[in-house]
PDB file of N, CA and C in Angstrom:
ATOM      1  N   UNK A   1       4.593  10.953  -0.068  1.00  0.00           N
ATOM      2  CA  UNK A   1       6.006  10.634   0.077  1.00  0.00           C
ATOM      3  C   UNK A   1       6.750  11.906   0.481  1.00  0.00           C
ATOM      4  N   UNK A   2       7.759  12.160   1.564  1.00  0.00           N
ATOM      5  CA  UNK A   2       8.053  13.109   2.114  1.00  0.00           C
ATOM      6  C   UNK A   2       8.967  13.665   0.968  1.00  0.00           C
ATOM      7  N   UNK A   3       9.534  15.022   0.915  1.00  0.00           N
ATOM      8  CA  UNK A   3      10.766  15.350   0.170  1.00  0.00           C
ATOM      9  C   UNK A   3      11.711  15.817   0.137  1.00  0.00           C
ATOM     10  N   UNK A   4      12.967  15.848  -0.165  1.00  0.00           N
ATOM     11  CA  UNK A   4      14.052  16.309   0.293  1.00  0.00           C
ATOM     12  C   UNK A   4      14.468  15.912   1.795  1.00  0.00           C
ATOM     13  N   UNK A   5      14.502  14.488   1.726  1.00  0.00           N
ATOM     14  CA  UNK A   5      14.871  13.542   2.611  1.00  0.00           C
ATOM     15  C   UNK A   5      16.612  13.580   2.354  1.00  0.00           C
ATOM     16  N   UNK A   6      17.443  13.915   3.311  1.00  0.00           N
ATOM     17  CA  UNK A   6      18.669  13.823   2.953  1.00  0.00           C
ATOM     18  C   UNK A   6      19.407  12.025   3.344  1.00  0.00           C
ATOM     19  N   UNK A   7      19.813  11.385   2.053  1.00  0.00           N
ATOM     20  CA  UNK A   7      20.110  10.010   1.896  1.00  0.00           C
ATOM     21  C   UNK A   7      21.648  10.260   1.980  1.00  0.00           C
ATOM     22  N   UNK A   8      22.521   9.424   3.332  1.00  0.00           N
ATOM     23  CA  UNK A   8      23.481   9.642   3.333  1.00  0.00           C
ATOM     24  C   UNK A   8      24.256   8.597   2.856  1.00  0.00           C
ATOM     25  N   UNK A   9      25.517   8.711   2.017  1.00  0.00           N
ATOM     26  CA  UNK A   9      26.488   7.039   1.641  1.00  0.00           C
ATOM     27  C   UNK A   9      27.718   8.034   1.304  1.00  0.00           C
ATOM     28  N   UNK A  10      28.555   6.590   1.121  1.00  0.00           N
ATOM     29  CA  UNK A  10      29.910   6.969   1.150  1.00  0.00           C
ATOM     30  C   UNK A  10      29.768   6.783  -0.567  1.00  0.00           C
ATOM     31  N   UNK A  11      30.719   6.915  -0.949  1.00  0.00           N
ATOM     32  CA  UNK A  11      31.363   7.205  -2.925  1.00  0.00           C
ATOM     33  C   UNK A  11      31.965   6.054  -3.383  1.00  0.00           C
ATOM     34  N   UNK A  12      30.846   5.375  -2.864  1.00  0.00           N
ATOM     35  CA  UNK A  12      30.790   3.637  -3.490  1.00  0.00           C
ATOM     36  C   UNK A  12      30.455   3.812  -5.179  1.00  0.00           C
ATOM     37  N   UNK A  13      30.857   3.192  -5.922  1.00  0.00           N
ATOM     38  CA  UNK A  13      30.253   3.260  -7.197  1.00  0.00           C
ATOM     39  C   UNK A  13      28.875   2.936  -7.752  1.00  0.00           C
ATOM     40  N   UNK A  14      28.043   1.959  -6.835  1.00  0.00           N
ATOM     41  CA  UNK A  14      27.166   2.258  -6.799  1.00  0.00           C
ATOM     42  C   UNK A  14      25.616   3.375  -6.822  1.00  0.00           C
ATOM     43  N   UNK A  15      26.632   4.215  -5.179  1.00  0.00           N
ATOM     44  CA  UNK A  15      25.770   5.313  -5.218  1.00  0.00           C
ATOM     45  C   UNK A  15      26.049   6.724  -6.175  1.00  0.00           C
ATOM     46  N   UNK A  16      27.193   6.451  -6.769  1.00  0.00           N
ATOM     47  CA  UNK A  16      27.856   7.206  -8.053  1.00  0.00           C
ATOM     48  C   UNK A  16      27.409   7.480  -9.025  1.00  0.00           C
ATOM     49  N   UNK A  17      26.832   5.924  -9.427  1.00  0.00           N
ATOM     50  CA  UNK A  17      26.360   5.950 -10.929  1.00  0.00           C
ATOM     51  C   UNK A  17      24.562   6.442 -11.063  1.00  0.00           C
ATOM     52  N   UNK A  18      25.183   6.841 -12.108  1.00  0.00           N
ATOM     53  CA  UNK A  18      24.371   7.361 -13.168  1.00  0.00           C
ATOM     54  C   UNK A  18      22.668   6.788 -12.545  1.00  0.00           C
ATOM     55  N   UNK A  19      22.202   5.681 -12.673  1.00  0.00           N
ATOM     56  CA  UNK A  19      20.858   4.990 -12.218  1.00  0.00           C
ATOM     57  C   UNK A  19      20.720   5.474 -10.588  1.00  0.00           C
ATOM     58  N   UNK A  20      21.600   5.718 -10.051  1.00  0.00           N
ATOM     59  CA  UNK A  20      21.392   5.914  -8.705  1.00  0.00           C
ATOM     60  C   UNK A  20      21.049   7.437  -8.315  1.00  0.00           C
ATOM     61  N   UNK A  21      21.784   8.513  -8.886  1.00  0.00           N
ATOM     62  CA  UNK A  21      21.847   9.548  -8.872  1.00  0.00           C
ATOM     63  C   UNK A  21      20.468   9.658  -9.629  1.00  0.00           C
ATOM     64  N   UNK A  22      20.069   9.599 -11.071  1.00  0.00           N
ATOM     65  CA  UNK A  22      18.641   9.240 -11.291  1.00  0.00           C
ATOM     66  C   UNK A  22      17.713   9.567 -10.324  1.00  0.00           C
ATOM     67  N   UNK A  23      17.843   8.077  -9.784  1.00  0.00           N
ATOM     68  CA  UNK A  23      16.151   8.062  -8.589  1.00  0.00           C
ATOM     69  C   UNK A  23      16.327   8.969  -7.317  1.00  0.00           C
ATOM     70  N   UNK A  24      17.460   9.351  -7.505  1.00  0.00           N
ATOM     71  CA  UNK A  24      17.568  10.599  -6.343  1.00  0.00           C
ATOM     72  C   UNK A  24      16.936  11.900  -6.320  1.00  0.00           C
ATOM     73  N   UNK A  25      17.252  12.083  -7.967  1.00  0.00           N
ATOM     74  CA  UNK A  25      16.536  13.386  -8.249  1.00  0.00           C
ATOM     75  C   UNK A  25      15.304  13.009  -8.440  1.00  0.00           C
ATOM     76  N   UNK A  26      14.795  12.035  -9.502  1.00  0.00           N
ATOM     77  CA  UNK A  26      13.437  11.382  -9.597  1.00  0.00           C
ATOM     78  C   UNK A  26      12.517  11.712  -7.951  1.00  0.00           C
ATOM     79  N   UNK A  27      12.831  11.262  -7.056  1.00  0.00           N
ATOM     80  CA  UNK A  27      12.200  11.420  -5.773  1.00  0.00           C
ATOM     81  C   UNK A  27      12.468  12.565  -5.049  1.00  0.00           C
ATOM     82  N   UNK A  28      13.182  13.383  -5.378  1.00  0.00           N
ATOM     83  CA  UNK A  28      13.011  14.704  -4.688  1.00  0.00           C
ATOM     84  C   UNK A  28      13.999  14.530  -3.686  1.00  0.00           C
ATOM     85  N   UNK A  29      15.115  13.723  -3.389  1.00  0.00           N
ATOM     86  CA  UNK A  29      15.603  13.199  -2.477  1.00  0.00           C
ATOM     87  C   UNK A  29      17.079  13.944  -2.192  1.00  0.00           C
ATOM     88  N   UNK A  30      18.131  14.700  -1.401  1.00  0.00           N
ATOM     89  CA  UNK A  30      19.173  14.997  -1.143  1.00  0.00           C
ATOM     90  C   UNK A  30      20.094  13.811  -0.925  1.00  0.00           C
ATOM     91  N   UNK A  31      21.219  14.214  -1.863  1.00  0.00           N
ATOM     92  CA  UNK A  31      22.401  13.380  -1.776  1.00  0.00           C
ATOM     93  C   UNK A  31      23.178  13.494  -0.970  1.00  0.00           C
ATOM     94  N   UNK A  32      24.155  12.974   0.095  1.00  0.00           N
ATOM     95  CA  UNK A  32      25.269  13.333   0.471  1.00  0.00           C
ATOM     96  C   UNK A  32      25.840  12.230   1.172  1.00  0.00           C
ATOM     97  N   UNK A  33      26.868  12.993   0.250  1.00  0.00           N
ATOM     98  CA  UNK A  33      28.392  11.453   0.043  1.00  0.00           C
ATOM     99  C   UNK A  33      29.490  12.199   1.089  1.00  0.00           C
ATOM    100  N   UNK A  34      29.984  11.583   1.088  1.00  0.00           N
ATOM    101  CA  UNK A  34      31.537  11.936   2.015  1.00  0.00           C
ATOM    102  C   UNK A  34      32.504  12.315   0.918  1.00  0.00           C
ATOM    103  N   UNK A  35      32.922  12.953   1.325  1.00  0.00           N
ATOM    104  CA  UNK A  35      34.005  14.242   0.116  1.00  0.00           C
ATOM    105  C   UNK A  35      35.174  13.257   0.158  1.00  0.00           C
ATOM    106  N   UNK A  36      35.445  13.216  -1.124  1.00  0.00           N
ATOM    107  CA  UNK A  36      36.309  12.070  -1.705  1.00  0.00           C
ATOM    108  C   UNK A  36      37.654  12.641  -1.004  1.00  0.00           C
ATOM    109  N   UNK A  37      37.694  11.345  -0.492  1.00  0.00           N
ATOM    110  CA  UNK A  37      39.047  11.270   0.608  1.00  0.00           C
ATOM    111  C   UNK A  37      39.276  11.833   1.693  1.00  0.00           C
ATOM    112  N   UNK A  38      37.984  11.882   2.473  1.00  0.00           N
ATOM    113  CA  UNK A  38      37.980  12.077   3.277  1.00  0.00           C
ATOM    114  C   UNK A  38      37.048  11.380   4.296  1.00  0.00           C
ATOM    115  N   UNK A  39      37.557  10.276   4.615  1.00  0.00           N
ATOM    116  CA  UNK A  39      36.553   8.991   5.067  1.00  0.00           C
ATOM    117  C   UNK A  39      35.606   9.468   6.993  1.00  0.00           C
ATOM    118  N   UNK A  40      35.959  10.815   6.977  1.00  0.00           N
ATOM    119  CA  UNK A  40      35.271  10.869   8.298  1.00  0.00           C
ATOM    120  C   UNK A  40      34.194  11.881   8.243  1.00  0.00           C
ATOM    121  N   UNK A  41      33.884  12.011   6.813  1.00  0.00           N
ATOM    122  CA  UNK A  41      32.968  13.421   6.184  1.00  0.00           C
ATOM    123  C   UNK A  41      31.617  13.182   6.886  1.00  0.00           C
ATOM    124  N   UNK A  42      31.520  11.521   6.741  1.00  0.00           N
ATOM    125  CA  UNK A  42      30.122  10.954   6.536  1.00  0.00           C
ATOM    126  C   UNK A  42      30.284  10.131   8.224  1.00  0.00           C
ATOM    127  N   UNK A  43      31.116  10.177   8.655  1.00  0.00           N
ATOM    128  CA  UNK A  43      31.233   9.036   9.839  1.00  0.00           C
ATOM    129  C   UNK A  43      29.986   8.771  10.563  1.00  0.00           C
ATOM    130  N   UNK A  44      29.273   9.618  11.354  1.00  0.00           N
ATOM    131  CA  UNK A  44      28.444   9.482  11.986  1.00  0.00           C
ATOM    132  C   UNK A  44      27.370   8.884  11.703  1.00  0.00           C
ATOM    133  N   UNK A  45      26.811   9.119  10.269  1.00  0.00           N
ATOM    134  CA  UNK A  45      25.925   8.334   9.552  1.00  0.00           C
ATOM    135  C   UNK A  45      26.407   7.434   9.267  1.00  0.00           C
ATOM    136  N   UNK A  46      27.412   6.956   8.615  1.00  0.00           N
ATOM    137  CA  UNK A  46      27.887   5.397   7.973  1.00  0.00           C
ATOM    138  C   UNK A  46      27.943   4.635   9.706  1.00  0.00           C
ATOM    139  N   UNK A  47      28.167   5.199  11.050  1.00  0.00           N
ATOM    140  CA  UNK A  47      28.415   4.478  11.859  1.00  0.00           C
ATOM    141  C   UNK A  47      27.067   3.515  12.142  1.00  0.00           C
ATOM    142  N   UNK A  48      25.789   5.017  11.743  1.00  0.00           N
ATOM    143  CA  UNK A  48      24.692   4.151  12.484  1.00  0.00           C
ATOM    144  C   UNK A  48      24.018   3.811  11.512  1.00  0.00           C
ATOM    145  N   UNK A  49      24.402   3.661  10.106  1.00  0.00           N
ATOM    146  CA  UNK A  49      23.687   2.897   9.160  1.00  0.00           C
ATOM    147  C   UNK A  49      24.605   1.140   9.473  1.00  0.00           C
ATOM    148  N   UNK A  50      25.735   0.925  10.213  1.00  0.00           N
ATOM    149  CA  UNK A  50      26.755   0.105   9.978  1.00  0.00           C
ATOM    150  C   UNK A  50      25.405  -0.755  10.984  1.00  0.00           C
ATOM    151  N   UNK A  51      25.660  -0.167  12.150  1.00  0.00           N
ATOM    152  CA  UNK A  51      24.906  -0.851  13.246  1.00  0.00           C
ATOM    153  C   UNK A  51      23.429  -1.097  12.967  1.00  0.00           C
ATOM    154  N   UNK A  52      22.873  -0.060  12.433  1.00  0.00           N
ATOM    155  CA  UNK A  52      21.505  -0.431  11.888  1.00  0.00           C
ATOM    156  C   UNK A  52      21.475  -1.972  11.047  1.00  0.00           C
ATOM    157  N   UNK A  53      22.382  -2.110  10.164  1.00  0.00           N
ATOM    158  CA  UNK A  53      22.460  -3.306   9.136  1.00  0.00           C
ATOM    159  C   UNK A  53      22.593  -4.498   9.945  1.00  0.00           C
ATOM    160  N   UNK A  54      23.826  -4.443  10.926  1.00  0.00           N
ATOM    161  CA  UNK A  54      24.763  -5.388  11.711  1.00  0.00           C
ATOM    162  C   UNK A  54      23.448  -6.146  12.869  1.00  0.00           C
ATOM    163  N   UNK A  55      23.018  -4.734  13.569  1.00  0.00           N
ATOM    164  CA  UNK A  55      22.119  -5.212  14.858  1.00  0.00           C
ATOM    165  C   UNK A  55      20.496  -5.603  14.150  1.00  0.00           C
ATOM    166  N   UNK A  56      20.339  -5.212  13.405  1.00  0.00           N
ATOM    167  CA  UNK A  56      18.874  -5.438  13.229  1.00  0.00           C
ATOM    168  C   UNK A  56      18.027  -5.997  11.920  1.00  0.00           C
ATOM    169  N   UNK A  57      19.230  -5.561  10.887  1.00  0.00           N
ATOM    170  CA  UNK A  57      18.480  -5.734   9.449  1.00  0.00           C
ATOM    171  C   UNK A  57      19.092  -7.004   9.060  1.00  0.00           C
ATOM    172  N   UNK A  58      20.549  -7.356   9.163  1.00  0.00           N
ATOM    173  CA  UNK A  58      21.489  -8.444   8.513  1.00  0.00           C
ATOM    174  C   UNK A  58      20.683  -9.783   8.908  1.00  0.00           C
ATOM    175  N   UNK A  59      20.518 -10.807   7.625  1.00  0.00           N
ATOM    176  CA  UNK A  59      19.697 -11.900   7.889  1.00  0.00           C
ATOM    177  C   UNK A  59      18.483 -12.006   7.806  1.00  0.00           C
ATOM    178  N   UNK A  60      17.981 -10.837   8.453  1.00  0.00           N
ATOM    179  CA  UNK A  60      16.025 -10.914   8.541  1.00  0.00           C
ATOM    180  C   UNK A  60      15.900 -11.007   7.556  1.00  0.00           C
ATOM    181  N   UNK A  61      14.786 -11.719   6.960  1.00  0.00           N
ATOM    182  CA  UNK A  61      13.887 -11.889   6.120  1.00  0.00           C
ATOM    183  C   UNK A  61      12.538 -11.658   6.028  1.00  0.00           C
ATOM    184  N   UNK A  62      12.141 -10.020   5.816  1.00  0.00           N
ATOM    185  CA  UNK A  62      10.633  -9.646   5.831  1.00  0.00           C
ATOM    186  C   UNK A  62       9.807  -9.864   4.708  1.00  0.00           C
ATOM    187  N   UNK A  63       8.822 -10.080   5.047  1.00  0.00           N
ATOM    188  CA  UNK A  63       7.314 -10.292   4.299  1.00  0.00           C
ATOM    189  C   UNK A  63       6.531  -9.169   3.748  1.00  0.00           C
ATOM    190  N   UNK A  64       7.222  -8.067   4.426  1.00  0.00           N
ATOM    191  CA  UNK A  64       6.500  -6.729   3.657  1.00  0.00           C
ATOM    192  C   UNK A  64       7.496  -5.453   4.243  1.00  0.00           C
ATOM    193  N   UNK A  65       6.955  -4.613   3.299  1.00  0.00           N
ATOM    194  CA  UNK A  65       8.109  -3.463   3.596  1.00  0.00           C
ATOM    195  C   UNK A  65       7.827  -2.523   4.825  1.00  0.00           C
ATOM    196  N   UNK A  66       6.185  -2.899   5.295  1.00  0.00           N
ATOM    197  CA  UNK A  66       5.746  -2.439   6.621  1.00  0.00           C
ATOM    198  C   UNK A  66       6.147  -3.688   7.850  1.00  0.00           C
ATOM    199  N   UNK A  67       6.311  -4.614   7.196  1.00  0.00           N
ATOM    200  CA  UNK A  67       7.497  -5.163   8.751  1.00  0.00           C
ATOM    201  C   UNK A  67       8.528  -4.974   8.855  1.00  0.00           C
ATOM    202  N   UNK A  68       9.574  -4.439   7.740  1.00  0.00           N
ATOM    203  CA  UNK A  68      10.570  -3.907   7.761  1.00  0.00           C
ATOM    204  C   UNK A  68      10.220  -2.459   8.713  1.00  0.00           C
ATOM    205  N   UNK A  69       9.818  -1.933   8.145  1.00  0.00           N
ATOM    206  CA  UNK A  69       9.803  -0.074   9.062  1.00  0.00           C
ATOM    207  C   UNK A  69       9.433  -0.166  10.082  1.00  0.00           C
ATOM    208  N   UNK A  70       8.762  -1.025  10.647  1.00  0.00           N
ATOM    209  CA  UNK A  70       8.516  -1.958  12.152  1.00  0.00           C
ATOM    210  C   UNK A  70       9.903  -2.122  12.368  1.00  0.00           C
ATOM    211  N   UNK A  71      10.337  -2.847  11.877  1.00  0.00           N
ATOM    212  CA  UNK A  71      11.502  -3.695  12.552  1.00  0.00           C
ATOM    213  C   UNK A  71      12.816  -2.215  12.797  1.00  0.00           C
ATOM    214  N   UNK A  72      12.728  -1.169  11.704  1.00  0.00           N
ATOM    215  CA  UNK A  72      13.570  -0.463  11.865  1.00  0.00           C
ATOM    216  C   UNK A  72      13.058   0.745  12.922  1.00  0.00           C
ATOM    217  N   UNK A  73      12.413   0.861  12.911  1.00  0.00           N
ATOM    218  CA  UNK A  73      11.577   2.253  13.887  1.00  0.00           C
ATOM    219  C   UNK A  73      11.632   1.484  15.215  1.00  0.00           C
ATOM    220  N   UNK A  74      11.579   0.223  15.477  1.00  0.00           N
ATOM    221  CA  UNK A  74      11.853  -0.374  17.162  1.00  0.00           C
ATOM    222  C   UNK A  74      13.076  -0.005  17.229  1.00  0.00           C
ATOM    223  N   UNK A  75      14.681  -0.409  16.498  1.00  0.00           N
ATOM    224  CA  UNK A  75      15.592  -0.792  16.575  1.00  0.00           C
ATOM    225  C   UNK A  75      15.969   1.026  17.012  1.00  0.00           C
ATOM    226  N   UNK A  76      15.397   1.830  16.725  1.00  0.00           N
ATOM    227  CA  UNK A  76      16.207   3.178  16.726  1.00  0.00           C
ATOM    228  C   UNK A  76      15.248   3.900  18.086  1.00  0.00           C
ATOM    229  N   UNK A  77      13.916   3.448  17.885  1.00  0.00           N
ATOM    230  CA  UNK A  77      13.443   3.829  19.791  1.00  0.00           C
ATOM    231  C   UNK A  77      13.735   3.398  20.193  1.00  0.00           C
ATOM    232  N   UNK A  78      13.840   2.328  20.328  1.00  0.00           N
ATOM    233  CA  UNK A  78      13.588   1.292  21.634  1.00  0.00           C
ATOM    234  C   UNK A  78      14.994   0.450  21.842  1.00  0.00           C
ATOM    235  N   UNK A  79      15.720   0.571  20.815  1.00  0.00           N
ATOM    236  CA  UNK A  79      17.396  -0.117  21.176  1.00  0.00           C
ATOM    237  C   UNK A  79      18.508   1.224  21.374  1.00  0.00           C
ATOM    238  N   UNK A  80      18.436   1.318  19.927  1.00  0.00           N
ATOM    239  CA  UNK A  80      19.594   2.674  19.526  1.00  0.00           C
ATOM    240  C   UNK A  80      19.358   4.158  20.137  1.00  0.00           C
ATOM    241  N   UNK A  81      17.988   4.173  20.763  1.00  0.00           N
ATOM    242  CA  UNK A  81      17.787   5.293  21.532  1.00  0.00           C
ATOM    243  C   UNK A  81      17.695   5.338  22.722  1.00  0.00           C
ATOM    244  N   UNK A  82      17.589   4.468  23.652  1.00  0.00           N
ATOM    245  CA  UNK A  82      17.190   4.165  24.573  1.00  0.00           C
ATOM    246  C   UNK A  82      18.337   3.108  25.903  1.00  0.00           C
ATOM    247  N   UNK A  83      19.038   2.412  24.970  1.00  0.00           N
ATOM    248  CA  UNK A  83      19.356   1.576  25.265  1.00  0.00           C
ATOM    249  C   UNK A  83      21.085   1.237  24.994  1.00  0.00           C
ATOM    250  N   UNK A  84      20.910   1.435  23.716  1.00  0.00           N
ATOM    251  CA  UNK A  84      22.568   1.149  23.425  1.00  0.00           C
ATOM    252  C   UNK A  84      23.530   2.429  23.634  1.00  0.00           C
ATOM    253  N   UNK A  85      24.762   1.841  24.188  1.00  0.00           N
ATOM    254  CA  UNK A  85      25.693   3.081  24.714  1.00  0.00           C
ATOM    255  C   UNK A  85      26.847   3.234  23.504  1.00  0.00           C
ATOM    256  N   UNK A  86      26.689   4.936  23.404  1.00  0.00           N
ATOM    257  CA  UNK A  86      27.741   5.602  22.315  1.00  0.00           C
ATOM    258  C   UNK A  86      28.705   6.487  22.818  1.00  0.00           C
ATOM    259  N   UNK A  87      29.643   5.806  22.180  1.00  0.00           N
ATOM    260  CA  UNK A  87      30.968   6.097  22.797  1.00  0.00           C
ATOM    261  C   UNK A  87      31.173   8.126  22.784  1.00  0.00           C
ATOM    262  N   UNK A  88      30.496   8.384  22.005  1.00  0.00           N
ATOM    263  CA  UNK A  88      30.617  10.037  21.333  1.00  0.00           C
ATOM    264  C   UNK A  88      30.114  10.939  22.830  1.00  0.00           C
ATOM    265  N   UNK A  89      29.073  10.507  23.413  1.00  0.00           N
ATOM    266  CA  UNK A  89      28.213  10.713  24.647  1.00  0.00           C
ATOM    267  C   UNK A  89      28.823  10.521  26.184  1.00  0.00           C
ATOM    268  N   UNK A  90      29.805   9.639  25.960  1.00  0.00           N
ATOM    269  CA  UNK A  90      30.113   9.191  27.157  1.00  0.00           C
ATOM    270  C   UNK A  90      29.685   8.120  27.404  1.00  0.00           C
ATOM    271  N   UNK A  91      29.699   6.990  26.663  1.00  0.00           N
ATOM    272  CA  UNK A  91      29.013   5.803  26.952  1.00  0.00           C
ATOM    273  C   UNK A  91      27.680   5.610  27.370  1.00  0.00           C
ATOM    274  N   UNK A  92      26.932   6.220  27.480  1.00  0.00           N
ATOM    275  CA  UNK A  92      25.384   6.237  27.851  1.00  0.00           C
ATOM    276  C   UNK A  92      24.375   6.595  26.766  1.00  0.00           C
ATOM    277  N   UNK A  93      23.286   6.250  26.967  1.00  0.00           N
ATOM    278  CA  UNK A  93      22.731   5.956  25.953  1.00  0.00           C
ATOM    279  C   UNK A  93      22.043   7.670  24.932  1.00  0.00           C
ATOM    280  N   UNK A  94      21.622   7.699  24.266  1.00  0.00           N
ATOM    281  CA  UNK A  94      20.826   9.424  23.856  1.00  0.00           C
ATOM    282  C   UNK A  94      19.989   9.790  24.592  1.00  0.00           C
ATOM    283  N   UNK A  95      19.022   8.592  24.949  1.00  0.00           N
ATOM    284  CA  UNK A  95      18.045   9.430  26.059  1.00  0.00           C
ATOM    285  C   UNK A  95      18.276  10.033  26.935  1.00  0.00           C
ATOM    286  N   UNK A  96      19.216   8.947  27.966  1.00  0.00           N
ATOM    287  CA  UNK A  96      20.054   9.249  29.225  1.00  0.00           C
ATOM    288  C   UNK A  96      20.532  10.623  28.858  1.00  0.00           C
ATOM    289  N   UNK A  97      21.857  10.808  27.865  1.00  0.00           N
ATOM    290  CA  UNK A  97      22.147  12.172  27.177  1.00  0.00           C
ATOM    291  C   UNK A  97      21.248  13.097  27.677  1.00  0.00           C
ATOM    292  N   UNK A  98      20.351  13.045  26.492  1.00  0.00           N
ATOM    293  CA  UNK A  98      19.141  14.247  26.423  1.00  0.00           C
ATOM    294  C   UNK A  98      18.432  14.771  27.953  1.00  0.00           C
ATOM    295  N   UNK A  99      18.599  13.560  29.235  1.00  0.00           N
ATOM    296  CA  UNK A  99      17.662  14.022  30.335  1.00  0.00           C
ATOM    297  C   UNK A  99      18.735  14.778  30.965  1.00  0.00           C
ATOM    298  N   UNK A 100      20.078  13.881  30.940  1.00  0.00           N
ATOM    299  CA  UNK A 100      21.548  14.833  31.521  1.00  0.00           C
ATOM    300  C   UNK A 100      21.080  16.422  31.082  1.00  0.00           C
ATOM    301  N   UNK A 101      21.126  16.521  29.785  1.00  0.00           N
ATOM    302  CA  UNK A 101      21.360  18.028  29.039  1.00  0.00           C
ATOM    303  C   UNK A 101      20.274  19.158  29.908  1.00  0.00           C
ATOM    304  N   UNK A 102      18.940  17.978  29.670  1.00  0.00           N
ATOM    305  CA  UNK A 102      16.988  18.767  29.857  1.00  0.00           C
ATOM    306  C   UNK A 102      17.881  19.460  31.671  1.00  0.00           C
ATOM    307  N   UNK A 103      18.029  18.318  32.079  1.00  0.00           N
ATOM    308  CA  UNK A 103      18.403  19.137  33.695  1.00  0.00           C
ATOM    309  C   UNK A 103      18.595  19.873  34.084  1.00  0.00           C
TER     310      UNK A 103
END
């Protein structure tokens, strides 16, 4: 299991409490919340955890947690990297980005 994976969320009470903070340290895992009151701390991550949920995860119903990481490892090559356009970039996609930059 990898460690010091940095897990990003906003200062939901959820990721607040006590049981949550727990299995964070339990797993070796980095926290980071968006600094209270300041809702654009975390933006970039909450954007593409929003779309991650919205485009790919919301509804499915998997059979194992290795068709899930399937289902999420396509959605971020092969859609969210490749394919879908972000407004931050210039509307084009990261790859596109990245070959602009490599040039």
């Amino acid at each position: 299991m990898p460690k010091q994976v940095i897990v990003h969320s906003d200062r939901g009470s959820q990721y607040c409490s006590t049981l949550y903070q727990s299995l964070v340290i339990q797993h070796e895992l980095k926290c980071s919340m968006s600094a209270k009151g300041n809702c654009y701390d975390n933006a970039c991550a909450e954007s593409f955890f929003h779309s991650l949920k919205v485009e790919a995860i919301h509804g499915e119903r998997f059979e194992t947690r290795d068709a899930m990481r399937r289902q999420v490892f396509e959605y971020i090559e092969m859609d969210y990297n490749r394919q879908r356009r972000h407004s931050a970039i210039g509307m084009i996609s990261p790859e596109a980005f990245e070959a602009r930059v490599i040039a």
